[in-house]
ModelCIF file with pLDDT and N, C-alpha, C, O atoms, coordinates in Angstrom:
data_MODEL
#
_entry.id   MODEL 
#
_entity.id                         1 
_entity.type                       polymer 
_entity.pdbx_number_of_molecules   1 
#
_entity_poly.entity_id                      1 
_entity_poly.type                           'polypeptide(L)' 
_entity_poly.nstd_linkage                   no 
_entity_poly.nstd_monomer                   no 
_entity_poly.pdbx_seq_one_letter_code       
;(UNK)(UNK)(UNK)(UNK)(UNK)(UNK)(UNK)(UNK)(UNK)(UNK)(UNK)(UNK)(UNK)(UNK)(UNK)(UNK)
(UNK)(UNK)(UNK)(UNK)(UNK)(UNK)(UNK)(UNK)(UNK)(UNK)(UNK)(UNK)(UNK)(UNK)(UNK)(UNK)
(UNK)(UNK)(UNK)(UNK)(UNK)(UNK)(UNK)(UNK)(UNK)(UNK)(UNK)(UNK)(UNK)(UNK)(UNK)
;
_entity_poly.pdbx_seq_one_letter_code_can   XXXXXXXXXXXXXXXXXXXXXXXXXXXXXXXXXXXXXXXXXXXXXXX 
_entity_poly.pdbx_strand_id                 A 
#
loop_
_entity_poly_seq.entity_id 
_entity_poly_seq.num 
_entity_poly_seq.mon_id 
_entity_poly_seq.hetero 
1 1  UNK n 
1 2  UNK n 
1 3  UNK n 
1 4  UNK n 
1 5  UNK n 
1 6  UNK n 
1 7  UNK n 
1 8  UNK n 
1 9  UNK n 
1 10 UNK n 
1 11 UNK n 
1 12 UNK n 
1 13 UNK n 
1 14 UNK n 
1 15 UNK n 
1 16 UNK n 
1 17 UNK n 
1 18 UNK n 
1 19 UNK n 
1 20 UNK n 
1 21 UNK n 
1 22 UNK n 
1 23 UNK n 
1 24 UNK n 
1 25 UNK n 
1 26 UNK n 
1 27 UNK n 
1 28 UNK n 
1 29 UNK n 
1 30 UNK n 
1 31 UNK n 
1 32 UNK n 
1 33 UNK n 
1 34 UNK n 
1 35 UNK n 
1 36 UNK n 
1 37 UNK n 
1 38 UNK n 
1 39 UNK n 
1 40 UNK n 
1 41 UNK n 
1 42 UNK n 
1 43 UNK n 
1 44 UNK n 
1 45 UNK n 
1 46 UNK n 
1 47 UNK n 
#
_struct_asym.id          A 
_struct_asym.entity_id   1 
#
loop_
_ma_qa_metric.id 
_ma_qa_metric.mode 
_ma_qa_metric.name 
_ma_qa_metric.software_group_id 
_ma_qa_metric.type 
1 global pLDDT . pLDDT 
2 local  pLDDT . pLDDT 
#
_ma_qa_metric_global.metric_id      1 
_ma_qa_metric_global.metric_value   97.74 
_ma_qa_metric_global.model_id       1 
_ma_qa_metric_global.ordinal_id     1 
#
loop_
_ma_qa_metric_local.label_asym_id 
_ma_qa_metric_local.label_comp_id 
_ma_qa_metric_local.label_seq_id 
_ma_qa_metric_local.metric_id 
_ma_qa_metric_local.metric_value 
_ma_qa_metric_local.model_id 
_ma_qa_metric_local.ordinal_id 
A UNK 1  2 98.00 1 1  
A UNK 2  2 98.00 1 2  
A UNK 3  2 98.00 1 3  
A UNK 4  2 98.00 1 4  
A UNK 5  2 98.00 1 5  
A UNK 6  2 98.00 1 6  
A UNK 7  2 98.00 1 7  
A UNK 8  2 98.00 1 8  
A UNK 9  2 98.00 1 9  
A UNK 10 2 98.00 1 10 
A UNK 11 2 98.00 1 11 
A UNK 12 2 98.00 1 12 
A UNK 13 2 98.00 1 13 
A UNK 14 2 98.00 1 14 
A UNK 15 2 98.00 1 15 
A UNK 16 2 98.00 1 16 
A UNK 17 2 97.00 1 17 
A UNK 18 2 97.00 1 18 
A UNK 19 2 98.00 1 19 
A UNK 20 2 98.00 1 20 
A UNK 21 2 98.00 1 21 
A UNK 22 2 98.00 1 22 
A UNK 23 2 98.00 1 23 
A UNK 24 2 98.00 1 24 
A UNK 25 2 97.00 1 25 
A UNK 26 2 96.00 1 26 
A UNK 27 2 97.00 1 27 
A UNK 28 2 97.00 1 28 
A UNK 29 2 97.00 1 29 
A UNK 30 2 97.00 1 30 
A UNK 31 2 97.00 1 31 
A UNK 32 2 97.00 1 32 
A UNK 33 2 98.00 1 33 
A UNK 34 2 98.00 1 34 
A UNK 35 2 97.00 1 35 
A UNK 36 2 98.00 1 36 
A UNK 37 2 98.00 1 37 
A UNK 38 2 98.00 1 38 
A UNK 39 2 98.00 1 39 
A UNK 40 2 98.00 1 40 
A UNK 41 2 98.00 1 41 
A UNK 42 2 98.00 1 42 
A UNK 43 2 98.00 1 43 
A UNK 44 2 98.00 1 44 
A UNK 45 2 98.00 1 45 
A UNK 46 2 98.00 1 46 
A UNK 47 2 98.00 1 47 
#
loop_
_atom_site.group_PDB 
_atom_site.id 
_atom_site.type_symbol 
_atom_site.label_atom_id 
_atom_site.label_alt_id 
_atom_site.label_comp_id 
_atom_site.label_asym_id 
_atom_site.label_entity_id 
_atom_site.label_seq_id 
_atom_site.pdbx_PDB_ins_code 
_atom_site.Cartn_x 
_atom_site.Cartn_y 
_atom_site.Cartn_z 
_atom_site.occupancy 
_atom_site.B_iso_or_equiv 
_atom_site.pdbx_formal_charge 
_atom_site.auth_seq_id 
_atom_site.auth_comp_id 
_atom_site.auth_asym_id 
_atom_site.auth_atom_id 
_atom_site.pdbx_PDB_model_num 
ATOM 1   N N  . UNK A 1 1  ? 26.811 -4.676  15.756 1.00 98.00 ? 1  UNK A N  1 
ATOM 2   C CA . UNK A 1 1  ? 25.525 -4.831  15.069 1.00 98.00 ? 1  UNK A CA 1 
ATOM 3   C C  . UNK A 1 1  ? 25.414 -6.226  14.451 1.00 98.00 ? 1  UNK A C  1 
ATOM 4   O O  . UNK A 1 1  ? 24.399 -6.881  14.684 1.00 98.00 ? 1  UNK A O  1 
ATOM 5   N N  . UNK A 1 2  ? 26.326 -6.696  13.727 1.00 98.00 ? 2  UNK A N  1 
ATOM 6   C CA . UNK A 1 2  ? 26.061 -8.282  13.468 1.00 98.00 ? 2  UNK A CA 1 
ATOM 7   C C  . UNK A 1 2  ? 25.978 -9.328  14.035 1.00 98.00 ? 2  UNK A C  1 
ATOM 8   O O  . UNK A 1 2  ? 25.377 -10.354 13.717 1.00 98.00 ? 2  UNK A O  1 
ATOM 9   N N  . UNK A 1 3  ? 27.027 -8.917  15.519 1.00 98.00 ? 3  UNK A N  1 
ATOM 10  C CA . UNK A 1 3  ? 26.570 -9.762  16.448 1.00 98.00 ? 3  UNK A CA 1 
ATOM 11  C C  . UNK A 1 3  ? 25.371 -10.006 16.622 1.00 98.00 ? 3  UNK A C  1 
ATOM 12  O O  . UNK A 1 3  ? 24.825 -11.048 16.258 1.00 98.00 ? 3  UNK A O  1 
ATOM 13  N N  . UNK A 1 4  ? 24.772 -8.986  17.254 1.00 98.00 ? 4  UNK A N  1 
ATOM 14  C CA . UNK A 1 4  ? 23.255 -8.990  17.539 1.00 98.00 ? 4  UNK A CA 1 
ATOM 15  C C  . UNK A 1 4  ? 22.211 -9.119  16.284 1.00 98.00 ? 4  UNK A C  1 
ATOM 16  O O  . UNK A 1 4  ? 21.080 -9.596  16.379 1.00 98.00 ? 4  UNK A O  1 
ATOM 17  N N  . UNK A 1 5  ? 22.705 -8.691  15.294 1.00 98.00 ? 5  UNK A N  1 
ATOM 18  C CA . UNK A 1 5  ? 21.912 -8.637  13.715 1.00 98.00 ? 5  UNK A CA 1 
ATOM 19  C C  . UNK A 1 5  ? 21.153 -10.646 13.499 1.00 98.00 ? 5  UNK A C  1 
ATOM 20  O O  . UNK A 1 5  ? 20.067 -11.189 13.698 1.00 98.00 ? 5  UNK A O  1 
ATOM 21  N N  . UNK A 1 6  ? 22.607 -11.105 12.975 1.00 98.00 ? 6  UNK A N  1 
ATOM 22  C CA . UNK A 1 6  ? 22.745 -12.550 12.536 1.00 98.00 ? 6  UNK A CA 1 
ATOM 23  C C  . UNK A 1 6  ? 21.462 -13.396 13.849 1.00 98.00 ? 6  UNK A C  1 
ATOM 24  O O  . UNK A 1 6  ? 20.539 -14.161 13.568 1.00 98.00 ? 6  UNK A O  1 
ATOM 25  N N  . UNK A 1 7  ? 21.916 -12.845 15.363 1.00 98.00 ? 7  UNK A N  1 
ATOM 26  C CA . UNK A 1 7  ? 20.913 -13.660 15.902 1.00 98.00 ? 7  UNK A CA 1 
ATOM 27  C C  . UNK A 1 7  ? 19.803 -13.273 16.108 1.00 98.00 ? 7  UNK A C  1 
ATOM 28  O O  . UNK A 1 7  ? 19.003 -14.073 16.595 1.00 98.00 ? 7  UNK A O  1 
ATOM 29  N N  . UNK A 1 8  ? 19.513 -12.331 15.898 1.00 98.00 ? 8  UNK A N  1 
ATOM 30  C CA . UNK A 1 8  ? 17.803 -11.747 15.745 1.00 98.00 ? 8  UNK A CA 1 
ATOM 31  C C  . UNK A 1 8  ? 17.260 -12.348 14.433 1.00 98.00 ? 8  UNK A C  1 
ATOM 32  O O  . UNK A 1 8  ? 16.118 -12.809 14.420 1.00 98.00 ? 8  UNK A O  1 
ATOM 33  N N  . UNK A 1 9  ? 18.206 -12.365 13.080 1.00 98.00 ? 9  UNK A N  1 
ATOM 34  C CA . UNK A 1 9  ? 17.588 -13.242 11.827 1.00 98.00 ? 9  UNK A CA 1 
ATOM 35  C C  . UNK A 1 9  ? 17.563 -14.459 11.981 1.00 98.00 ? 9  UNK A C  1 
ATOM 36  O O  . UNK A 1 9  ? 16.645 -15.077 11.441 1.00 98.00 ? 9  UNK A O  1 
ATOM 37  N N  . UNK A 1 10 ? 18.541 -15.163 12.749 1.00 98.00 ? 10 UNK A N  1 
ATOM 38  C CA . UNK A 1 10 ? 18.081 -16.769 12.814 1.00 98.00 ? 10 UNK A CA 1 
ATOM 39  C C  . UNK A 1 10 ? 17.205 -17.246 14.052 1.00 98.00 ? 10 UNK A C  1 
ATOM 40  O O  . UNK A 1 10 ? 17.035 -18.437 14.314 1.00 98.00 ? 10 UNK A O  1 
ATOM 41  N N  . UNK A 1 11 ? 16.644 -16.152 14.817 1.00 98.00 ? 11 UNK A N  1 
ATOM 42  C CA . UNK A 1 11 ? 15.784 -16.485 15.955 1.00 98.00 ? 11 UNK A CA 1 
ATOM 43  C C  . UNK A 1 11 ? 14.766 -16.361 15.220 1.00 98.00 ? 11 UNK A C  1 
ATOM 44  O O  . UNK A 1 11 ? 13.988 -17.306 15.358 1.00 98.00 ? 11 UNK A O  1 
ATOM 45  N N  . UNK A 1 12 ? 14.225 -15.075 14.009 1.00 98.00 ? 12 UNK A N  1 
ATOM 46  C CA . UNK A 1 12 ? 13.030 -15.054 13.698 1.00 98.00 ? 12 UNK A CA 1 
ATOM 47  C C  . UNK A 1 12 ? 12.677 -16.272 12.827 1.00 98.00 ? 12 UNK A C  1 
ATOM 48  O O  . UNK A 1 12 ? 11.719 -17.034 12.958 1.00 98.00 ? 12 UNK A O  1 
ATOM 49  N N  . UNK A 1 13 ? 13.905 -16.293 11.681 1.00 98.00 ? 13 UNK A N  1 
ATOM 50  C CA . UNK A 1 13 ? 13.961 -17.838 10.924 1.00 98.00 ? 13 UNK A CA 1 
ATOM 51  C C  . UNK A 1 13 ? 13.209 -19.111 11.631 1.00 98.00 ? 13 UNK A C  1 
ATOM 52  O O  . UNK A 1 13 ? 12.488 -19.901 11.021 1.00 98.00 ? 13 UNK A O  1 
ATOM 53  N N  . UNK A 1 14 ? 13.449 -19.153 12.749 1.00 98.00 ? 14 UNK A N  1 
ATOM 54  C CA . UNK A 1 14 ? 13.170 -20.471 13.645 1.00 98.00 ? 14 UNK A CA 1 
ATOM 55  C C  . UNK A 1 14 ? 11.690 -20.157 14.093 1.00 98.00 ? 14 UNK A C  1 
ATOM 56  O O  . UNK A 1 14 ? 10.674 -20.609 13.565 1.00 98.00 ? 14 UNK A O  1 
ATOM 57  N N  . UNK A 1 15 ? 11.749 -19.474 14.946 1.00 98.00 ? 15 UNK A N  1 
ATOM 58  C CA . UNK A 1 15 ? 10.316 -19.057 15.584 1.00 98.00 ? 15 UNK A CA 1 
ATOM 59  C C  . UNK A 1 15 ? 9.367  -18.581 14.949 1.00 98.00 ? 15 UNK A C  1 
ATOM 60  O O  . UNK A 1 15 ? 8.249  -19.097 14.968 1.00 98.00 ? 15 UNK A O  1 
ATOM 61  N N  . UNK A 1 16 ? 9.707  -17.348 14.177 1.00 98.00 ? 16 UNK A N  1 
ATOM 62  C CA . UNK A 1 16 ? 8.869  -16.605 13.044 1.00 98.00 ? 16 UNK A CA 1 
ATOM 63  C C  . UNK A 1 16 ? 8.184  -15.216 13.718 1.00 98.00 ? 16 UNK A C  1 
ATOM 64  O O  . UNK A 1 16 ? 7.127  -14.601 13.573 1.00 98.00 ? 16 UNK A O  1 
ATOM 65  N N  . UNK A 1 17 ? 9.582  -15.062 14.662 1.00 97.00 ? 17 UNK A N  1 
ATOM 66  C CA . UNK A 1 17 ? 9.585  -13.405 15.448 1.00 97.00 ? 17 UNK A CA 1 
ATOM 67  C C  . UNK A 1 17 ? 10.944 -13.406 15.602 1.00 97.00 ? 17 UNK A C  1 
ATOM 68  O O  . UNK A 1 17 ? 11.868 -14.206 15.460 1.00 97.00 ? 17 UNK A O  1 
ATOM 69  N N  . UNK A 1 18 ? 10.822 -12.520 15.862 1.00 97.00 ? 18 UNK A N  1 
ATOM 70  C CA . UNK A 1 18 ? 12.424 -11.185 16.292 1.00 97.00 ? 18 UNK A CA 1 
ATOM 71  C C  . UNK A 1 18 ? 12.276 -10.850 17.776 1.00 97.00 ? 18 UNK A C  1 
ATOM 72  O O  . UNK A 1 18 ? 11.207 -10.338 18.110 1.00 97.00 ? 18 UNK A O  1 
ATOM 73  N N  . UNK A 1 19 ? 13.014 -11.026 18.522 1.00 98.00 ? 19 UNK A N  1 
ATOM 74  C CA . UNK A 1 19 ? 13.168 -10.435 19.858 1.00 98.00 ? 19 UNK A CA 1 
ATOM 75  C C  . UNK A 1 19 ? 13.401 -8.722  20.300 1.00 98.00 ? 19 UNK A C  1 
ATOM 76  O O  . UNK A 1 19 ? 14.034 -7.838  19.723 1.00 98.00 ? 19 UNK A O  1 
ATOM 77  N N  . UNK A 1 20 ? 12.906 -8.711  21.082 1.00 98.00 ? 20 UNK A N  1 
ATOM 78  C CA . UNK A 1 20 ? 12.698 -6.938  21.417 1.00 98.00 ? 20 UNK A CA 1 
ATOM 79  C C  . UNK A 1 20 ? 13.320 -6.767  22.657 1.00 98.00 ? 20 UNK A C  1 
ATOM 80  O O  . UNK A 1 20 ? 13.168 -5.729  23.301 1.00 98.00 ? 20 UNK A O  1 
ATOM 81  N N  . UNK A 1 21 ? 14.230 -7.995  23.170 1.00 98.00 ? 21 UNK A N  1 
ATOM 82  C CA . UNK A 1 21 ? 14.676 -7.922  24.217 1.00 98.00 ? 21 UNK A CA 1 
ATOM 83  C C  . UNK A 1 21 ? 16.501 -8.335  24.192 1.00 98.00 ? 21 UNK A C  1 
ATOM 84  O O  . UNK A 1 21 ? 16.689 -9.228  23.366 1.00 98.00 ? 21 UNK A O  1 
ATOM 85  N N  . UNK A 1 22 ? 17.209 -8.095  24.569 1.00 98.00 ? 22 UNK A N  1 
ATOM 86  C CA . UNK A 1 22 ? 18.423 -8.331  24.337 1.00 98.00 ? 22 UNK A CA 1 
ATOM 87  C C  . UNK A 1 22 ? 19.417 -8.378  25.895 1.00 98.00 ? 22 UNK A C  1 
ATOM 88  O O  . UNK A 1 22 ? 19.203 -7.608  26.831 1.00 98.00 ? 22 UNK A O  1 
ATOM 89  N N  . UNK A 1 23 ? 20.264 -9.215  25.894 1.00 98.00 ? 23 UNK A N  1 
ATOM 90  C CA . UNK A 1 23 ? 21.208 -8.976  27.405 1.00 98.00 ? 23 UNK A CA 1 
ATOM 91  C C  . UNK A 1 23 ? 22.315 -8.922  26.548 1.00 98.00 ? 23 UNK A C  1 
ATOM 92  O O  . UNK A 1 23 ? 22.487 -9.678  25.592 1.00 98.00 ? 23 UNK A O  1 
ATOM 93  N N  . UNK A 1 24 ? 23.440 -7.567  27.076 1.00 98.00 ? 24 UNK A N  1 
ATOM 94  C CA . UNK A 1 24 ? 24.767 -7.828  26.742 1.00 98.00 ? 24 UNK A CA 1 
ATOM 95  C C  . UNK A 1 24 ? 25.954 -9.000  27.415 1.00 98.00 ? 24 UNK A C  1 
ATOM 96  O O  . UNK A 1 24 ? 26.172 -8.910  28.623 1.00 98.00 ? 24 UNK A O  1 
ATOM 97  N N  . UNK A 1 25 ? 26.488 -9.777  26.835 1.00 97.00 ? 25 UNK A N  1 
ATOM 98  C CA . UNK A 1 25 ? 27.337 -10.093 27.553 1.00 97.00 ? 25 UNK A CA 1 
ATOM 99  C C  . UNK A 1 25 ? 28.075 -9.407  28.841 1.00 97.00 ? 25 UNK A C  1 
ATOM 100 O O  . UNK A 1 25 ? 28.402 -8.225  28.948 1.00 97.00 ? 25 UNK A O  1 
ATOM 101 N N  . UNK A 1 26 ? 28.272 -10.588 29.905 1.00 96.00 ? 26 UNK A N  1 
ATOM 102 C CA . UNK A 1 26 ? 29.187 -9.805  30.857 1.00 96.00 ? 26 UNK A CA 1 
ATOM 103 C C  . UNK A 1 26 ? 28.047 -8.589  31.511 1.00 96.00 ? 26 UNK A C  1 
ATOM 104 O O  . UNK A 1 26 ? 28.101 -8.111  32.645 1.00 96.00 ? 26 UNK A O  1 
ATOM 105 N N  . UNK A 1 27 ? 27.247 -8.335  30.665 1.00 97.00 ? 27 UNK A N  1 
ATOM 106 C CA . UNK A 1 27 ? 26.276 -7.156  31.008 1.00 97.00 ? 27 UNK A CA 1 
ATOM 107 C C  . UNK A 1 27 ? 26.972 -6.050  30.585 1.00 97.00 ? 27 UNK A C  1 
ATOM 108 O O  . UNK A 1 27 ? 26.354 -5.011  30.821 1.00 97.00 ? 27 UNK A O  1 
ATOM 109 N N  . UNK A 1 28 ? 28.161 -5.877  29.982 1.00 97.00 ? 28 UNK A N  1 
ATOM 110 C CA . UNK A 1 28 ? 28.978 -4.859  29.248 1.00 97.00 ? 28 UNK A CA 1 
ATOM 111 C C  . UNK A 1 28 ? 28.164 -4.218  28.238 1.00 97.00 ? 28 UNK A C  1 
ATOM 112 O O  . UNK A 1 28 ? 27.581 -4.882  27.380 1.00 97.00 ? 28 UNK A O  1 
ATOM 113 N N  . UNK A 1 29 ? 28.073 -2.510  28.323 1.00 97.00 ? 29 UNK A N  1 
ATOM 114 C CA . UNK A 1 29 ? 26.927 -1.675  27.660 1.00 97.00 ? 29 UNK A CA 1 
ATOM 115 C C  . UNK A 1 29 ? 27.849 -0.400  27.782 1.00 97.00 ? 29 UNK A C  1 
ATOM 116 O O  . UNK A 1 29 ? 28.769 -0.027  28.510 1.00 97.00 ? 29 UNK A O  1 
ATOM 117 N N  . UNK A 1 30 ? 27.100 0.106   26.643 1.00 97.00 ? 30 UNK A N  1 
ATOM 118 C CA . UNK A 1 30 ? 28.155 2.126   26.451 1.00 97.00 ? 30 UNK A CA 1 
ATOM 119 C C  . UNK A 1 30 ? 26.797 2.307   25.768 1.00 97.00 ? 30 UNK A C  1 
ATOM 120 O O  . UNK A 1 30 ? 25.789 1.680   25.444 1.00 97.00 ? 30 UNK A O  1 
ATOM 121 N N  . UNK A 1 31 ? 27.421 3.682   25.732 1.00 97.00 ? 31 UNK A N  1 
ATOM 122 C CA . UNK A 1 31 ? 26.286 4.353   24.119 1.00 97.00 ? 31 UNK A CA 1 
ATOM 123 C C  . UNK A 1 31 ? 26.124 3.941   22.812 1.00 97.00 ? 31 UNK A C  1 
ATOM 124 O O  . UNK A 1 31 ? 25.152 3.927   22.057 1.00 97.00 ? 31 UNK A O  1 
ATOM 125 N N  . UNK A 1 32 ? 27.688 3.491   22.665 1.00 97.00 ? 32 UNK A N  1 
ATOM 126 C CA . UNK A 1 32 ? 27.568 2.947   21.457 1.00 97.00 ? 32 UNK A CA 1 
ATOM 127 C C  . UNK A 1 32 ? 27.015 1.741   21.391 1.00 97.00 ? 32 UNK A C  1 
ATOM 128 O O  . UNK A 1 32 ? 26.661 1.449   20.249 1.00 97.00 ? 32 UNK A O  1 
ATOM 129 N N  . UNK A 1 33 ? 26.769 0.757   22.380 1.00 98.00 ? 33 UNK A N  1 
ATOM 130 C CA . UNK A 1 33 ? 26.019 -0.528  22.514 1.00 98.00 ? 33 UNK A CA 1 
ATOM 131 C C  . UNK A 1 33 ? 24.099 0.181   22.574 1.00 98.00 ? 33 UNK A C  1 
ATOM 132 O O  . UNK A 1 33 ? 23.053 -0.457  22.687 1.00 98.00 ? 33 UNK A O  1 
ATOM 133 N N  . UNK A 1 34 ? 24.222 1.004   22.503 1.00 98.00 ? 34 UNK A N  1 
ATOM 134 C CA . UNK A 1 34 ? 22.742 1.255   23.220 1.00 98.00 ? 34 UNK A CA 1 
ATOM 135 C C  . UNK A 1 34 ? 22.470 1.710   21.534 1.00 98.00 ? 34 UNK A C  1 
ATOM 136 O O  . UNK A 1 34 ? 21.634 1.038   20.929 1.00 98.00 ? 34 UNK A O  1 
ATOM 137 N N  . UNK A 1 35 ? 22.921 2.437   21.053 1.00 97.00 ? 35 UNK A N  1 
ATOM 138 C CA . UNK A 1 35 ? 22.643 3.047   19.715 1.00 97.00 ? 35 UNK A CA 1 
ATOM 139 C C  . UNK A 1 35 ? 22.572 1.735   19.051 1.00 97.00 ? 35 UNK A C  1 
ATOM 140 O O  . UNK A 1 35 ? 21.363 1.527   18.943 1.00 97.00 ? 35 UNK A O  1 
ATOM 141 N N  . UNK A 1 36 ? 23.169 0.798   18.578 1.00 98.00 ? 36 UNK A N  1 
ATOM 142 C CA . UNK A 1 36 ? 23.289 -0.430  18.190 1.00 98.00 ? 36 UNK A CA 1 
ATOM 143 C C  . UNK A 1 36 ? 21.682 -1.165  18.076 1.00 98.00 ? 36 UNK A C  1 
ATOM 144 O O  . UNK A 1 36 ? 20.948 -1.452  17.130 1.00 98.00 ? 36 UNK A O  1 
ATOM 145 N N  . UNK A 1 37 ? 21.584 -1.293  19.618 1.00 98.00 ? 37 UNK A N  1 
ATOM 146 C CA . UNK A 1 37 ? 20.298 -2.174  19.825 1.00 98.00 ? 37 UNK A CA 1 
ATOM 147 C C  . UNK A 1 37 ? 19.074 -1.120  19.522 1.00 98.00 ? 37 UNK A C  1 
ATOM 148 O O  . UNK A 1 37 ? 18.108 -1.441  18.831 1.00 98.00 ? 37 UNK A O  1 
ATOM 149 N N  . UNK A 1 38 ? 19.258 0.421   20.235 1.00 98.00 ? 38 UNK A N  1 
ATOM 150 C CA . UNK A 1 38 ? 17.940 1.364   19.451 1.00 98.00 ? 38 UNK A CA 1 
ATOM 151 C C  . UNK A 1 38 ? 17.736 0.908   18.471 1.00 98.00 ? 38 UNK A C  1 
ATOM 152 O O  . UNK A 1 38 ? 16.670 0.332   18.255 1.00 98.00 ? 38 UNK A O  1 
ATOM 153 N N  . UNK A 1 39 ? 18.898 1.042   17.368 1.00 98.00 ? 39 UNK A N  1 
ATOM 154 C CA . UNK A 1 39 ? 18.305 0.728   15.654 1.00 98.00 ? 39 UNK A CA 1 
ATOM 155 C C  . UNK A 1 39 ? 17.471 -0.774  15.206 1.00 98.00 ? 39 UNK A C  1 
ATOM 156 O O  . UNK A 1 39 ? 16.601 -0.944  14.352 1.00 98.00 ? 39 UNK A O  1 
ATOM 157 N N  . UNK A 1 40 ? 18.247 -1.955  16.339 1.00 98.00 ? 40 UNK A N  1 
ATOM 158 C CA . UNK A 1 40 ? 17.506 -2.927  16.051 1.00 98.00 ? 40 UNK A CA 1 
ATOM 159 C C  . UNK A 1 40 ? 16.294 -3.225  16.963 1.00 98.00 ? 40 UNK A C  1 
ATOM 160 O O  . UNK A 1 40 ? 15.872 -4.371  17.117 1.00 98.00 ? 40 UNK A O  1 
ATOM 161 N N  . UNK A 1 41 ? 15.772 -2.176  17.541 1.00 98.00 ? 41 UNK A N  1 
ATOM 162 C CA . UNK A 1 41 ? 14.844 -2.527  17.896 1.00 98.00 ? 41 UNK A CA 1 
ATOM 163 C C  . UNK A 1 41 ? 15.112 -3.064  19.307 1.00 98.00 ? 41 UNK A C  1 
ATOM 164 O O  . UNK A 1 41 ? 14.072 -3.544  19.759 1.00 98.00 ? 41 UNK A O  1 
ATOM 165 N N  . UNK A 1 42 ? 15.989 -3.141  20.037 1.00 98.00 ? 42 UNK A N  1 
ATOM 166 C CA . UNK A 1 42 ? 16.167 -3.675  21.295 1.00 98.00 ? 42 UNK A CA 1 
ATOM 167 C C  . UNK A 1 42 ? 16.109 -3.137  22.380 1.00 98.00 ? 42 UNK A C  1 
ATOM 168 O O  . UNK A 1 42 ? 16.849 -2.193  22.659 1.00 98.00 ? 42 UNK A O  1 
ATOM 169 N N  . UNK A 1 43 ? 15.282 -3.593  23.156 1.00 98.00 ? 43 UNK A N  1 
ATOM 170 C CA . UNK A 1 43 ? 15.907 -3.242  24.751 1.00 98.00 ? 43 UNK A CA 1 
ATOM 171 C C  . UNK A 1 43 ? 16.903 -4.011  25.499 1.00 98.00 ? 43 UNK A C  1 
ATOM 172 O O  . UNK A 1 43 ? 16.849 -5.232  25.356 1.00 98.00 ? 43 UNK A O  1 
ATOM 173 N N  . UNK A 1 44 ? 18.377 -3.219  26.763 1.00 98.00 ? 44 UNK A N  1 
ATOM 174 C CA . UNK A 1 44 ? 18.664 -4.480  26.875 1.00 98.00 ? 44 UNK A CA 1 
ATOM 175 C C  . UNK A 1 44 ? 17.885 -4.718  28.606 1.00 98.00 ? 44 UNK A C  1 
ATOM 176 O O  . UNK A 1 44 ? 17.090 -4.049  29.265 1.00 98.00 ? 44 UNK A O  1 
ATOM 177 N N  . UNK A 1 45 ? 18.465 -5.755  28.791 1.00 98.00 ? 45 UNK A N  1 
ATOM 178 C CA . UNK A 1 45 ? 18.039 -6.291  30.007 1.00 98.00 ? 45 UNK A CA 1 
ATOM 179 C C  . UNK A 1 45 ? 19.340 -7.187  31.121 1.00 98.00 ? 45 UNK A C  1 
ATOM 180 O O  . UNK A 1 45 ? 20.130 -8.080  30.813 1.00 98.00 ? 45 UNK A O  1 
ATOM 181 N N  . UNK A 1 46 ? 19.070 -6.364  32.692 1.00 98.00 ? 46 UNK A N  1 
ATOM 182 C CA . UNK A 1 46 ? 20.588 -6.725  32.892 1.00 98.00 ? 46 UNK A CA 1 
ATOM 183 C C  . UNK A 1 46 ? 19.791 -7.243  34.566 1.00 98.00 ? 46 UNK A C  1 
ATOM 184 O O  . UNK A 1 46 ? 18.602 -7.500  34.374 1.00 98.00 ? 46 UNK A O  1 
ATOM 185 N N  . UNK A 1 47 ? 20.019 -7.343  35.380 1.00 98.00 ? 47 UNK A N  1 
ATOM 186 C CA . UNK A 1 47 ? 19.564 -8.225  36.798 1.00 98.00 ? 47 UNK A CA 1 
ATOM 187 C C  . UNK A 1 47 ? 19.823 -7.524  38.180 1.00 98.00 ? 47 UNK A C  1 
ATOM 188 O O  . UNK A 1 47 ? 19.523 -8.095  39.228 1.00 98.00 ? 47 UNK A O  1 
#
């Protein structure tokens, strides 16, 4: 969660939005990565 937390606050800081979109590294994802991004609001996105 802070991973992803810290850069959703300094993306909105900069831009003056929050992203609704997210890629995991590696594209590496579980449930517990998915519960993570639900709470922040994320979808992820993989290719």
């Amino acid at each position: 969660r802070q991973e992803l937390a810290r850069t959703q606050n300094a993306i909105e800081r900069i831009t003056g939005t929050k992203p609704v979109l997210m890629r995991p590294p590696e594209g590496r994802t579980n449930r517990k990565v998915a519960k993570v991004c639900r709470n922040l609001g994320l979808a992820q996105v993989l290719w």
